[in-house]
C-alpha atoms as a PDB file:
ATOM      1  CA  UNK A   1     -10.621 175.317 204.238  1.00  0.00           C
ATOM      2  CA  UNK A   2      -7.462 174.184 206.403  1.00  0.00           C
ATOM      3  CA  UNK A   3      -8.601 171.635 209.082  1.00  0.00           C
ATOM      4  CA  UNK A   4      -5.060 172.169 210.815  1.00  0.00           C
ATOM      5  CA  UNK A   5      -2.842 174.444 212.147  1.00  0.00           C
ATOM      6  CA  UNK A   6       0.463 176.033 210.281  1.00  0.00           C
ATOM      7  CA  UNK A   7       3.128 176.830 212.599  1.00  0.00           C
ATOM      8  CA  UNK A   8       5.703 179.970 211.624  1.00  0.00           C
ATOM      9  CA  UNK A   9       8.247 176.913 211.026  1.00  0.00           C
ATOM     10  CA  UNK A  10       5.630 174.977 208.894  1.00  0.00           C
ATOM     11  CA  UNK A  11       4.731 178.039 206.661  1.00  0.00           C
ATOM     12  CA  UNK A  12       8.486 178.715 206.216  1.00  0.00           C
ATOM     13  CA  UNK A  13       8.827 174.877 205.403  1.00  0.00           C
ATOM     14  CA  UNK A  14       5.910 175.091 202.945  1.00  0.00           C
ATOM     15  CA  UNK A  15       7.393 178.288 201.047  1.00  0.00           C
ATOM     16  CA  UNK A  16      10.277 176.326 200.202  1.00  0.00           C
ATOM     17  CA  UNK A  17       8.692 173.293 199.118  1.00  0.00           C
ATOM     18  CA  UNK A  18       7.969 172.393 195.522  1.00  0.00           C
ATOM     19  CA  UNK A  19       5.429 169.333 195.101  1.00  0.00           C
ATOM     20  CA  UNK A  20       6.252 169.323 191.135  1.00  0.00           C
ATOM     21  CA  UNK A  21       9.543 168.028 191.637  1.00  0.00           C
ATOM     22  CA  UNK A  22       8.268 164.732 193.225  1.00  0.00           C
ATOM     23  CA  UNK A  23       6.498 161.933 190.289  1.00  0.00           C
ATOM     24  CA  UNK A  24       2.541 161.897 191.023  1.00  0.00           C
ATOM     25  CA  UNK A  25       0.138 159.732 190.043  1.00  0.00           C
ATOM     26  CA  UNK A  26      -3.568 160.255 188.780  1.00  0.00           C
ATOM     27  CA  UNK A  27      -6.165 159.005 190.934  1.00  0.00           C
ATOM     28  CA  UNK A  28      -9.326 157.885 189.543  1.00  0.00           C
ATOM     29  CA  UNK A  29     -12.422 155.992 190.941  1.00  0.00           C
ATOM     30  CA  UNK A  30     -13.971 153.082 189.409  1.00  0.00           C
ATOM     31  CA  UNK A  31     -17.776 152.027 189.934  1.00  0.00           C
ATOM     32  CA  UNK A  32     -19.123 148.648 190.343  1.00  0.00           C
ATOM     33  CA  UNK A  33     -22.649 149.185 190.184  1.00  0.00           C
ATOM     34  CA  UNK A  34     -25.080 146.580 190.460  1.00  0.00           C
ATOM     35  CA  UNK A  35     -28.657 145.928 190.449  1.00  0.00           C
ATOM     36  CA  UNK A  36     -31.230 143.001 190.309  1.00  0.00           C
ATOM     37  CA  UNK A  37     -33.592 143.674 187.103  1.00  0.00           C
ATOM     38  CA  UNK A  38     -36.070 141.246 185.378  1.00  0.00           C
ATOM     39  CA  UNK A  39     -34.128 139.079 182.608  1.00  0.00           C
ATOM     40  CA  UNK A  40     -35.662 137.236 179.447  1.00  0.00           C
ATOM     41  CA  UNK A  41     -39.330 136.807 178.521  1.00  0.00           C
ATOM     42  CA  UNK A  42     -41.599 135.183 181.009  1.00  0.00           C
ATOM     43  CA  UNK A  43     -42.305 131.650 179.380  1.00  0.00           C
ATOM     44  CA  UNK A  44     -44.693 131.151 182.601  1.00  0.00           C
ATOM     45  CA  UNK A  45     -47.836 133.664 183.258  1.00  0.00           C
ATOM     46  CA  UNK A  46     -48.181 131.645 186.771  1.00  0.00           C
ATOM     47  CA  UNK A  47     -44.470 132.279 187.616  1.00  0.00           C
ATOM     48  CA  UNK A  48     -43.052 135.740 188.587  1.00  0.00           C
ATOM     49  CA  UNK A  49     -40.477 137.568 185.722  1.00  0.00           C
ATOM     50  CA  UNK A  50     -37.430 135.621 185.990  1.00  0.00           C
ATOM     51  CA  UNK A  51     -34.287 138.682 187.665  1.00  0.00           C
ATOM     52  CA  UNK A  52     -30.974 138.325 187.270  1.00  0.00           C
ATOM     53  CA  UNK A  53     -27.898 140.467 189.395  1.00  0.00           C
ATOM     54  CA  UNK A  54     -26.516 142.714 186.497  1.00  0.00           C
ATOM     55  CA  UNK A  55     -23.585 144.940 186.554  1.00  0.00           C
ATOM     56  CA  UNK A  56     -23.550 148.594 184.716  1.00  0.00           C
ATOM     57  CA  UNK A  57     -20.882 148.752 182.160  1.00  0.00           C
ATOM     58  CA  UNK A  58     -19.967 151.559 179.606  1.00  0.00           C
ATOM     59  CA  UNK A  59     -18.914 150.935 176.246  1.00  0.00           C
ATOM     60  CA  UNK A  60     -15.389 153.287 175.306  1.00  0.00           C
ATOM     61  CA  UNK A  61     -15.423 155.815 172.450  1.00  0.00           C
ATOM     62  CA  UNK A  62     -11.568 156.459 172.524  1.00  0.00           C
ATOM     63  CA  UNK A  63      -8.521 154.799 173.528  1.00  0.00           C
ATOM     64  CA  UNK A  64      -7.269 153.149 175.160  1.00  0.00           C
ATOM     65  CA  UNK A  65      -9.449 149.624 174.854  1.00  0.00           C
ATOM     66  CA  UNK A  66     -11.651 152.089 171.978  1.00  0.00           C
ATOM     67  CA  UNK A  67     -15.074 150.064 171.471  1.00  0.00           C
ATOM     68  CA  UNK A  68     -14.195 147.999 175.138  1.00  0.00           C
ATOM     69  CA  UNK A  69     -16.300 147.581 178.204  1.00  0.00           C
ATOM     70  CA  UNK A  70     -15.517 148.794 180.585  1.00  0.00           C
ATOM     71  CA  UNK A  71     -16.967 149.884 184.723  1.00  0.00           C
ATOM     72  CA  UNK A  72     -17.660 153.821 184.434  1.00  0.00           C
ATOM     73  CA  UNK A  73     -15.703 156.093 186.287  1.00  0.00           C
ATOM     74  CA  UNK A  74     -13.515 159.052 185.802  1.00  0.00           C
ATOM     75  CA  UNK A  75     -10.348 161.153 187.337  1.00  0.00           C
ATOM     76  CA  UNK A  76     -10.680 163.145 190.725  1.00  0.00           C
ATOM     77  CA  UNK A  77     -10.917 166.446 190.563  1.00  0.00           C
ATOM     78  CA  UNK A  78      -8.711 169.341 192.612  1.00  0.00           C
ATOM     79  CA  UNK A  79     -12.131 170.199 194.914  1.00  0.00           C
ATOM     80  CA  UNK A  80     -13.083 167.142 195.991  1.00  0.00           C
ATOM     81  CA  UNK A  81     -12.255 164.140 197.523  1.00  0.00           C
ATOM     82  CA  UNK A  82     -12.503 160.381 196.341  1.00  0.00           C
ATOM     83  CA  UNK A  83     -15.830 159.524 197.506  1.00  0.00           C
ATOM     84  CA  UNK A  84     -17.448 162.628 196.464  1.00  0.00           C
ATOM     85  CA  UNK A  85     -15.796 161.620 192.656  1.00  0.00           C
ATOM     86  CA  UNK A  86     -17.541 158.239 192.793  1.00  0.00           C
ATOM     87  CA  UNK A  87     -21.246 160.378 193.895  1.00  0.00           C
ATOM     88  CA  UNK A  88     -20.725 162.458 190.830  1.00  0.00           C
ATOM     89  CA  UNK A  89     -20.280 159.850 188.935  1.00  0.00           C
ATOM     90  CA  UNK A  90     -22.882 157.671 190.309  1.00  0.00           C
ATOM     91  CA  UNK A  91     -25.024 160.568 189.636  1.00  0.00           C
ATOM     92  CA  UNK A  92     -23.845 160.932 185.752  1.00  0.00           C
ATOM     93  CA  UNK A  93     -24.362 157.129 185.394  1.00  0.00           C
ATOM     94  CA  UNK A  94     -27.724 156.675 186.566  1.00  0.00           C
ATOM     95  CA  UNK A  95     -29.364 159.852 187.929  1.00  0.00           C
ATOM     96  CA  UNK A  96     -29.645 158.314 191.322  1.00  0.00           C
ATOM     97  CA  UNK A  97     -27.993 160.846 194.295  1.00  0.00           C
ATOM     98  CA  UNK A  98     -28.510 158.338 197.647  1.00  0.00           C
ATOM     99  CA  UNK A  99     -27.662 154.509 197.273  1.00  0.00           C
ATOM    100  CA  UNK A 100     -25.156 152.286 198.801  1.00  0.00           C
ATOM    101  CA  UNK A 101     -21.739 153.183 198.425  1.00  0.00           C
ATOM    102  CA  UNK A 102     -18.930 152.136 200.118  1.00  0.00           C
ATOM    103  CA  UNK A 103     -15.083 151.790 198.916  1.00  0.00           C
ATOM    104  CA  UNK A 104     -13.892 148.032 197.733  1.00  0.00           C
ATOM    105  CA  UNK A 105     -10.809 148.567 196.931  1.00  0.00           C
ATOM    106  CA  UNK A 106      -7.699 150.202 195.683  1.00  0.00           C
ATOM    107  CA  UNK A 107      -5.578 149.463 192.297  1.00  0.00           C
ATOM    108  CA  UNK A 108      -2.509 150.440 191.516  1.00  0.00           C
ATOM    109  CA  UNK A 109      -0.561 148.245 190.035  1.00  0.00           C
ATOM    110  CA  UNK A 110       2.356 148.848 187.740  1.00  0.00           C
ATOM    111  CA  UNK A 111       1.111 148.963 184.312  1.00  0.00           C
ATOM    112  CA  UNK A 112      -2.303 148.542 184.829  1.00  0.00           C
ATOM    113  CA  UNK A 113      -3.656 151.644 182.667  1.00  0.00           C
ATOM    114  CA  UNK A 114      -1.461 152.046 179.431  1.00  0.00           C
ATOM    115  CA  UNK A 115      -1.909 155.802 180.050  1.00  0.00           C
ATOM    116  CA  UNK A 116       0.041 155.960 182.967  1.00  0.00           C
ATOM    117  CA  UNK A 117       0.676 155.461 186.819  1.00  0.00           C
ATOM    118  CA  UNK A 118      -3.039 155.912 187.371  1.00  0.00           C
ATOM    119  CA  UNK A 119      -4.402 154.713 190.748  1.00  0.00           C
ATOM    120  CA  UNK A 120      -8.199 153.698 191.032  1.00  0.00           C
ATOM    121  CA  UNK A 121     -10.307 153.876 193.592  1.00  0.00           C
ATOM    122  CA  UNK A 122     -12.991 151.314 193.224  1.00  0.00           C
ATOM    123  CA  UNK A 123     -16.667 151.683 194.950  1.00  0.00           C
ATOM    124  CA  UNK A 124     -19.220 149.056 195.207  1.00  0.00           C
ATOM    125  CA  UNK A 125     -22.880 150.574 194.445  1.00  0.00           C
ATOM    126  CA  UNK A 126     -26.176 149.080 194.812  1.00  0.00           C
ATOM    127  CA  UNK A 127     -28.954 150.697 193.504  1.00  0.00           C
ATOM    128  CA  UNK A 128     -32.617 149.479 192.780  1.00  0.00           C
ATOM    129  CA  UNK A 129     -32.564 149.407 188.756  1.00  0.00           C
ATOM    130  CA  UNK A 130     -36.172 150.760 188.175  1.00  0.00           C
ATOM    131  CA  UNK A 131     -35.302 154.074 189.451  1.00  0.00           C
ATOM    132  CA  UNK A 132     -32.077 154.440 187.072  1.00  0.00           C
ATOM    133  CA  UNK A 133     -31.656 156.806 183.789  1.00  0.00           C
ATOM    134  CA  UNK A 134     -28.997 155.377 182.070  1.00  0.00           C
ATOM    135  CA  UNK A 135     -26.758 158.253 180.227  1.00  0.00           C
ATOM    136  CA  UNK A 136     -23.233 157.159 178.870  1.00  0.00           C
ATOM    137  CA  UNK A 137     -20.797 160.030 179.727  1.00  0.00           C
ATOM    138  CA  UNK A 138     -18.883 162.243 177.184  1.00  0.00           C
ATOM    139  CA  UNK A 139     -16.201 159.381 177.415  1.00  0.00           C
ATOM    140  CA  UNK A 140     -18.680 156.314 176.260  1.00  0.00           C
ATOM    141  CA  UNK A 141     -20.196 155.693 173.114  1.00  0.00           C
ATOM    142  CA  UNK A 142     -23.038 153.241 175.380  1.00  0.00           C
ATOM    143  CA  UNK A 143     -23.984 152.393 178.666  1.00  0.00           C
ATOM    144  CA  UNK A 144     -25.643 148.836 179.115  1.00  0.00           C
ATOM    145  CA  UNK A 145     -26.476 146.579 182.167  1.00  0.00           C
ATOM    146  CA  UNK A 146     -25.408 143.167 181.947  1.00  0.00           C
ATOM    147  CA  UNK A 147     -26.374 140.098 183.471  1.00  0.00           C
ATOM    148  CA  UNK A 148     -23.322 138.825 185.353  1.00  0.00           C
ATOM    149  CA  UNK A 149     -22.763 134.869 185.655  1.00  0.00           C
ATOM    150  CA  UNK A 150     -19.602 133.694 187.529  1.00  0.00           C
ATOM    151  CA  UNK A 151     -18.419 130.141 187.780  1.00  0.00           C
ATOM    152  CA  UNK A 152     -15.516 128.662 189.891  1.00  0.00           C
ATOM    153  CA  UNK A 153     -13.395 125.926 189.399  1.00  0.00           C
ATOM    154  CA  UNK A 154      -9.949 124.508 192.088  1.00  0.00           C
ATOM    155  CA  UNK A 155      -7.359 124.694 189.474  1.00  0.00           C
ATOM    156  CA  UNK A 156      -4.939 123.618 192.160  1.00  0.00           C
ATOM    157  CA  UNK A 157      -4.853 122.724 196.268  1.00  0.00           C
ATOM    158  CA  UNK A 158      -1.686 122.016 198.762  1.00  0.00           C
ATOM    159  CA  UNK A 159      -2.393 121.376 202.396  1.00  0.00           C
ATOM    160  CA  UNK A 160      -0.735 120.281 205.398  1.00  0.00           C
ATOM    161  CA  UNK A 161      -0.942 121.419 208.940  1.00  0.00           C
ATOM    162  CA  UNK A 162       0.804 124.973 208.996  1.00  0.00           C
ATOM    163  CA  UNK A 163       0.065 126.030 205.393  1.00  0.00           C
ATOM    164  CA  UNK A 164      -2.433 126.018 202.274  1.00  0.00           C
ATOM    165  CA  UNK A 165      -2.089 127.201 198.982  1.00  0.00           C
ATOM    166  CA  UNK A 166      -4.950 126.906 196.928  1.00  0.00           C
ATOM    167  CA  UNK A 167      -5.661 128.473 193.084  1.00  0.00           C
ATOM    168  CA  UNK A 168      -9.283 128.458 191.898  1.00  0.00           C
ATOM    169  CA  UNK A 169     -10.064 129.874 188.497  1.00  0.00           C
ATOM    170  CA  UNK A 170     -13.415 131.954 188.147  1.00  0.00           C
ATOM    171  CA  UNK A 171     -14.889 132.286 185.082  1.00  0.00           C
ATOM    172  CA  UNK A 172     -16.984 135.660 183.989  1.00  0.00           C
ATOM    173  CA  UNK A 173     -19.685 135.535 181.938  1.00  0.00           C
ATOM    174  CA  UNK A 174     -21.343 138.635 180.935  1.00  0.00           C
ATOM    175  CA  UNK A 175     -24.897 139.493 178.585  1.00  0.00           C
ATOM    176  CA  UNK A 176     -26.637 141.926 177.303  1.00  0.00           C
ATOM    177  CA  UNK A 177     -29.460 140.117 176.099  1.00  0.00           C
ATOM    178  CA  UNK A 178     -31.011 143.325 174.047  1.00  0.00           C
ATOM    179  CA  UNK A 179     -27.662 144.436 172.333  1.00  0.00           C
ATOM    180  CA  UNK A 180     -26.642 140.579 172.134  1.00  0.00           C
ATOM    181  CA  UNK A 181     -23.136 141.554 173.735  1.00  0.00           C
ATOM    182  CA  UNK A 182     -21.165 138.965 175.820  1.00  0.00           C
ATOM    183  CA  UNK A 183     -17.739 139.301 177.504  1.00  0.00           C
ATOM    184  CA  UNK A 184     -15.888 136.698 179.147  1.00  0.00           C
ATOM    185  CA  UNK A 185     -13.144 136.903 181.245  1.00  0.00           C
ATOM    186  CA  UNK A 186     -10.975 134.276 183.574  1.00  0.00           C
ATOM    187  CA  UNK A 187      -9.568 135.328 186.353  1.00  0.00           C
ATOM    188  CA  UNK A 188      -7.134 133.197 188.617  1.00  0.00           C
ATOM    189  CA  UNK A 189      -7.311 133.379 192.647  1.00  0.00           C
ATOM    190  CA  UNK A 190      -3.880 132.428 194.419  1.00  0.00           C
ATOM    191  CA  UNK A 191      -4.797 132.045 198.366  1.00  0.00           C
ATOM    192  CA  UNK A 192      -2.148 131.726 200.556  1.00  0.00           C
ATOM    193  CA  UNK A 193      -2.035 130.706 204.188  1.00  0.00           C
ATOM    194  CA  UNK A 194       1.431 130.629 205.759  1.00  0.00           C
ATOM    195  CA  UNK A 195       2.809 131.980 209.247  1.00  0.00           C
ATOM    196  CA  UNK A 196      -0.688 132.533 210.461  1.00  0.00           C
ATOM    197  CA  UNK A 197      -1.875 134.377 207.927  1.00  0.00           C
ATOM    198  CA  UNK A 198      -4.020 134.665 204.447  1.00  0.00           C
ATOM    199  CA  UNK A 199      -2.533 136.754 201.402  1.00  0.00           C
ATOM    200  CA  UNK A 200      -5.110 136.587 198.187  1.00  0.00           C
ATOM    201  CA  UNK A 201      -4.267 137.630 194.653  1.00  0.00           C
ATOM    202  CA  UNK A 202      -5.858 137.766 191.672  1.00  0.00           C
ATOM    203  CA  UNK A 203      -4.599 137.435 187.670  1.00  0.00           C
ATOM    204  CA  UNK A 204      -6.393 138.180 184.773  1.00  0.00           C
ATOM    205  CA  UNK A 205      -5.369 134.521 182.409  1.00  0.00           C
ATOM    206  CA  UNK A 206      -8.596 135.514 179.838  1.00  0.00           C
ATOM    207  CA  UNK A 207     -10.425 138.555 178.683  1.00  0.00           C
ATOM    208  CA  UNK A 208     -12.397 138.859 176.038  1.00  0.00           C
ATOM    209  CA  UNK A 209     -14.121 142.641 175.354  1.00  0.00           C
ATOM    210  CA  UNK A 210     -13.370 144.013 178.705  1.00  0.00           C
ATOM    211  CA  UNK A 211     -10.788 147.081 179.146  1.00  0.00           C
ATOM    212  CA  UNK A 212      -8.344 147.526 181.330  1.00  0.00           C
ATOM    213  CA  UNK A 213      -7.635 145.056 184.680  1.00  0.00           C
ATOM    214  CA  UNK A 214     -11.632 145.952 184.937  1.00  0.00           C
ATOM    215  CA  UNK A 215     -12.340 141.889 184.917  1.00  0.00           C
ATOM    216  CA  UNK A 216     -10.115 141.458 188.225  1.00  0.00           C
ATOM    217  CA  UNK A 217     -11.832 144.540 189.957  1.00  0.00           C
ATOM    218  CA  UNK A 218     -15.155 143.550 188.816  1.00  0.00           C
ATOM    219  CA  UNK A 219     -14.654 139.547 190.552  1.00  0.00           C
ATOM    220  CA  UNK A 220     -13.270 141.018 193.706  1.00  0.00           C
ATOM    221  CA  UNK A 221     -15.930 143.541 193.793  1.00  0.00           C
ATOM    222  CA  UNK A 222     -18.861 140.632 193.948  1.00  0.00           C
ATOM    223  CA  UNK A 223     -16.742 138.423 196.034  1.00  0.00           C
ATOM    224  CA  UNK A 224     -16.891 140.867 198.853  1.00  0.00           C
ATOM    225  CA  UNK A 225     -20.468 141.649 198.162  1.00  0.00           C
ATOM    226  CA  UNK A 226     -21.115 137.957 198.781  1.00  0.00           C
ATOM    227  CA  UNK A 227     -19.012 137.833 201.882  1.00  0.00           C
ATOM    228  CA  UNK A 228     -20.926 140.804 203.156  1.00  0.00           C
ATOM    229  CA  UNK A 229     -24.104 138.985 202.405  1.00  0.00           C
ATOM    230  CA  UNK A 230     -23.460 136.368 204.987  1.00  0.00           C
ATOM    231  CA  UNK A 231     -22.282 138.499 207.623  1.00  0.00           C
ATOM    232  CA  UNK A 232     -24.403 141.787 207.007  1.00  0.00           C
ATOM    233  CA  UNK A 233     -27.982 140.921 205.985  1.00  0.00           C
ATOM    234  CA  UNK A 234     -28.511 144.477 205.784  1.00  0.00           C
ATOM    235  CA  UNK A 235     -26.813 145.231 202.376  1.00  0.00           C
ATOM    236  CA  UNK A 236     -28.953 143.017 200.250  1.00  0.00           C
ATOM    237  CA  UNK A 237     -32.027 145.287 200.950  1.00  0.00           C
ATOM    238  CA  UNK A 238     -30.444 147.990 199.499  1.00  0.00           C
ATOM    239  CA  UNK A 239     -30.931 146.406 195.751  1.00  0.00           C
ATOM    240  CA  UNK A 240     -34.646 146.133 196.598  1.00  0.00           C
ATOM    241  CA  UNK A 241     -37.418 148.583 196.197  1.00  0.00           C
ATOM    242  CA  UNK A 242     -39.265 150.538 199.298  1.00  0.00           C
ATOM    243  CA  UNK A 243     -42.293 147.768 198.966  1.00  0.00           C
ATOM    244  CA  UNK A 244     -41.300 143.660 198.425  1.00  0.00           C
ATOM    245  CA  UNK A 245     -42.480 140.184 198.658  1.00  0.00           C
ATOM    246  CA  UNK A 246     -40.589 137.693 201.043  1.00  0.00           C
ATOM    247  CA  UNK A 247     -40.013 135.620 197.817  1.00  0.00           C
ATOM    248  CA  UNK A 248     -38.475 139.065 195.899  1.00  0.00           C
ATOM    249  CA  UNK A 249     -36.501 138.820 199.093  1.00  0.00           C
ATOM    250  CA  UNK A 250     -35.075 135.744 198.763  1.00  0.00           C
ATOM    251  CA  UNK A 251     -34.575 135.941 195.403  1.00  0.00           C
ATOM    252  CA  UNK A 252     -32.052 138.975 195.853  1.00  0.00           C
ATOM    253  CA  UNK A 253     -30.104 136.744 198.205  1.00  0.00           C
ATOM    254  CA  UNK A 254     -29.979 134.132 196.021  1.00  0.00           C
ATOM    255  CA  UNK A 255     -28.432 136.264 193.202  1.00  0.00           C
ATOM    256  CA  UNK A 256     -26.242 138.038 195.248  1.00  0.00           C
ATOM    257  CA  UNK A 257     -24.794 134.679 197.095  1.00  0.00           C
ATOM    258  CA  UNK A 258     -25.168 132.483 193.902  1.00  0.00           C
ATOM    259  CA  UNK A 259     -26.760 129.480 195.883  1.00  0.00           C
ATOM    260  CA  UNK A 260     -30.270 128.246 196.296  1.00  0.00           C
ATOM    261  CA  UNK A 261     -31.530 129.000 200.032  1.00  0.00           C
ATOM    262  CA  UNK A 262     -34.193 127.086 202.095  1.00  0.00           C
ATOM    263  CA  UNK A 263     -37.588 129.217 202.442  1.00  0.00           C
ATOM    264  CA  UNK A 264     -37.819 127.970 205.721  1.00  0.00           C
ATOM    265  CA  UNK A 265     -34.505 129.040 207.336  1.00  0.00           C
ATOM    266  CA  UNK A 266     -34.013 132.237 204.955  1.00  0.00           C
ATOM    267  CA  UNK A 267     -37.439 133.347 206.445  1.00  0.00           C
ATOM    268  CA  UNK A 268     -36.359 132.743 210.148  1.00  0.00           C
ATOM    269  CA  UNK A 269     -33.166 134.693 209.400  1.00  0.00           C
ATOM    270  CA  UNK A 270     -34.949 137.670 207.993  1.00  0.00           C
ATOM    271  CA  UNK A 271     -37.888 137.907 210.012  1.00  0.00           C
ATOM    272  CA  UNK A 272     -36.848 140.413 212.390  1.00  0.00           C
ATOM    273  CA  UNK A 273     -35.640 142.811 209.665  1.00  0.00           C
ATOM    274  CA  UNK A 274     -38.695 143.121 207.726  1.00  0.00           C
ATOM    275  CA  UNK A 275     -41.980 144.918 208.751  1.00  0.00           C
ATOM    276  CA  UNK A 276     -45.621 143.175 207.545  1.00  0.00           C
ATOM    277  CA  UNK A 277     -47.829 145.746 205.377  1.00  0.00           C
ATOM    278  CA  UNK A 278     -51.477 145.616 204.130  1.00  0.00           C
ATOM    279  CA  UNK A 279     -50.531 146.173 200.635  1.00  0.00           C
ATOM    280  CA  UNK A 280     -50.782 143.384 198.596  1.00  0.00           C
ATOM    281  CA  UNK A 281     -49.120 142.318 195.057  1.00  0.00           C
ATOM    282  CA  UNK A 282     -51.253 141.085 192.519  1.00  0.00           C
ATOM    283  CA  UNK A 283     -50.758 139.552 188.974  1.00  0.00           C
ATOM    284  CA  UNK A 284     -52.175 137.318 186.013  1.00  0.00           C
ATOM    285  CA  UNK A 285     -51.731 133.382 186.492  1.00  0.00           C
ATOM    286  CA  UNK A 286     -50.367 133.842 190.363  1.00  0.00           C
ATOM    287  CA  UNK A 287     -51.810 134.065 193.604  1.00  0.00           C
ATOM    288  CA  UNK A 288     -51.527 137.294 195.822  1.00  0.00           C
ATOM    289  CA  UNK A 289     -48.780 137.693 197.831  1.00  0.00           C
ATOM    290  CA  UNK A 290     -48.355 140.138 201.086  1.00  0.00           C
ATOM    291  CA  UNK A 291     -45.626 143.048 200.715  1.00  0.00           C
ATOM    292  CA  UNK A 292     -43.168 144.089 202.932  1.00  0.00           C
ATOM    293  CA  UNK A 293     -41.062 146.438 204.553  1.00  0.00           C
ATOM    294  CA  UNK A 294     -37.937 147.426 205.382  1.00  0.00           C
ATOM    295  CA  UNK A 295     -37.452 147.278 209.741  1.00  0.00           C
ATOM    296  CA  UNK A 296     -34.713 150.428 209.802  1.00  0.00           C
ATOM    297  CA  UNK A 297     -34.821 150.382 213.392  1.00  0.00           C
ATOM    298  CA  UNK A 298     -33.442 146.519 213.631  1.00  0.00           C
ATOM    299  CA  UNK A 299     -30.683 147.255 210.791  1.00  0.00           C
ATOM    300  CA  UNK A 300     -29.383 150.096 214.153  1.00  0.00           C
ATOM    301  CA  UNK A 301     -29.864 148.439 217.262  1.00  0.00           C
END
């Protein structure tokens, strides 16, 4: 349905006009989807499951980057637009219709898919993991969550009193501890400051088992998460389940950020965002602890 108005001149315009003659590239979306889901065997019965943040990847069945992991995702089609793409496929992936979802960024770099000029649109999702049902699409031999590790280290630092240039080098570790697949990946981060203002760029120096520039998307990807931890507490809750202990809480934070917080100030921060209930969790070796709530009416005053 046309949202606008054609004038007589516009229509003539349009008649003439031939959008085949003009180079066009393929737009795709890419999907970061993460989750916090138990991790290893529980070597302590008085100690909750240990939970890791993991990160949904698809294995390839065809080339390019054949038997490579890579984020799932797939091409636009004609009907709809780019976010409705990355519900479908959200949808295909894990079964799950309403989650976060929220663009993180746009690729298109010059050679970045061997395939072609092909520019992706990539969305951050957070879903809780025990409601997912994994299915690889027609284009993926396996789908697989994987616990996601990420180290940083300065590789280089210039100061002075106008500028900074500083290159820190992350590394990406990646497991499947069922399958007993790991991918690695380093990725270099060149921050600039100069005439009053920050330009950051990423390179890809290492990749082992990952397709495409998917190891550069996938560190941006959590680095925003992790800067939208700080500022919005709200989008942590949305890898947690309807019902969760303060400690479950934290935990989530914890993963997300990748730093240990204080109980003390992490419950002071929190408290008006979470509603007391009289449900109580219960297990072997630990004492009972007090669920809670999500406080929807705080997250929209």
């Amino acid at each position: 349905m046309n949202k606008y108005h054609l004038s007589g001149e516009d229509k003539q315009f349009l008649a003439q006009y031939h959008v085949e003659r003009y180079e066009r590239p393929s737009v795709a979306t890419d999907m970061a989807i993460f989750s916090i889901m138990e991790e290893g065997e529980q070597d302590n019965f008085r100690k909750l499951p240990p939970k890791a943040l993991k990160l949904l990847l698809i294995q390839r069945s065809s080339c390019p980057f054949k038997n490579k992991w890579a984020l799932p995702g797939g091409f636009c089609k004609s009907n709809e637009d780019v976010y409705n793409t990355a519900r479908r496929e959200l949808y295909e992936e894990t079964g799950i219709q309403n989650a976060y979802l929220n663009l993180a960024g746009i690729y298109g770099e010059v050679g970045r898919d061997p395939r072609g000029w092909i520019i992706s649109h990539t969305f951050l999702a957070l879903v809780d993991g025990e409601r997912c049902r994994l299915q690889a699409d027609t284009d993926a031999k396996a789908a697989q969550w994987f616990a996601l590790r990420v180290e940083a280290k300065e590789h280089k630092r210039h100061t002075d009193e106008n500028a900074a240039y500083i290159e820190t080098d992350y590394e990406l570790h990646l497991e499947n501890e069922k399958s007993g697949v790991k991918l690695y990946a380093k990725v270099r981060e060149y921050k600039q400051f100069a005439e009053y203002h920050e330009t950051v760029t990423y390179e890809i120096m290492e990749c082992e088992g990952l397709a495409f520039d998917h190891a550069k998307i996938i560190l941006q990807t959590l680095l925003g998460l992790r800067k939208n931890a700080r500022n919005e507490i709200q989008i942590v809750f949305d890898l947690m389940p309807e019902f969760f202990t303060l400690t479950q809480l934290q935990n989530a934070f914890e993963l997300v950020l990748g730093q240990n917080l204080l109980a003390a100030n992490f419950r002071r921060k929190i408290n008006d965002y979470v509603i007391e209930t009289e449900q109580i969790i219960e297990g072997a070796g630990h004492r009972p602890a007090k669920l809670f709530k999500r406080n929807v009416e705080a997250f929209y005053r």
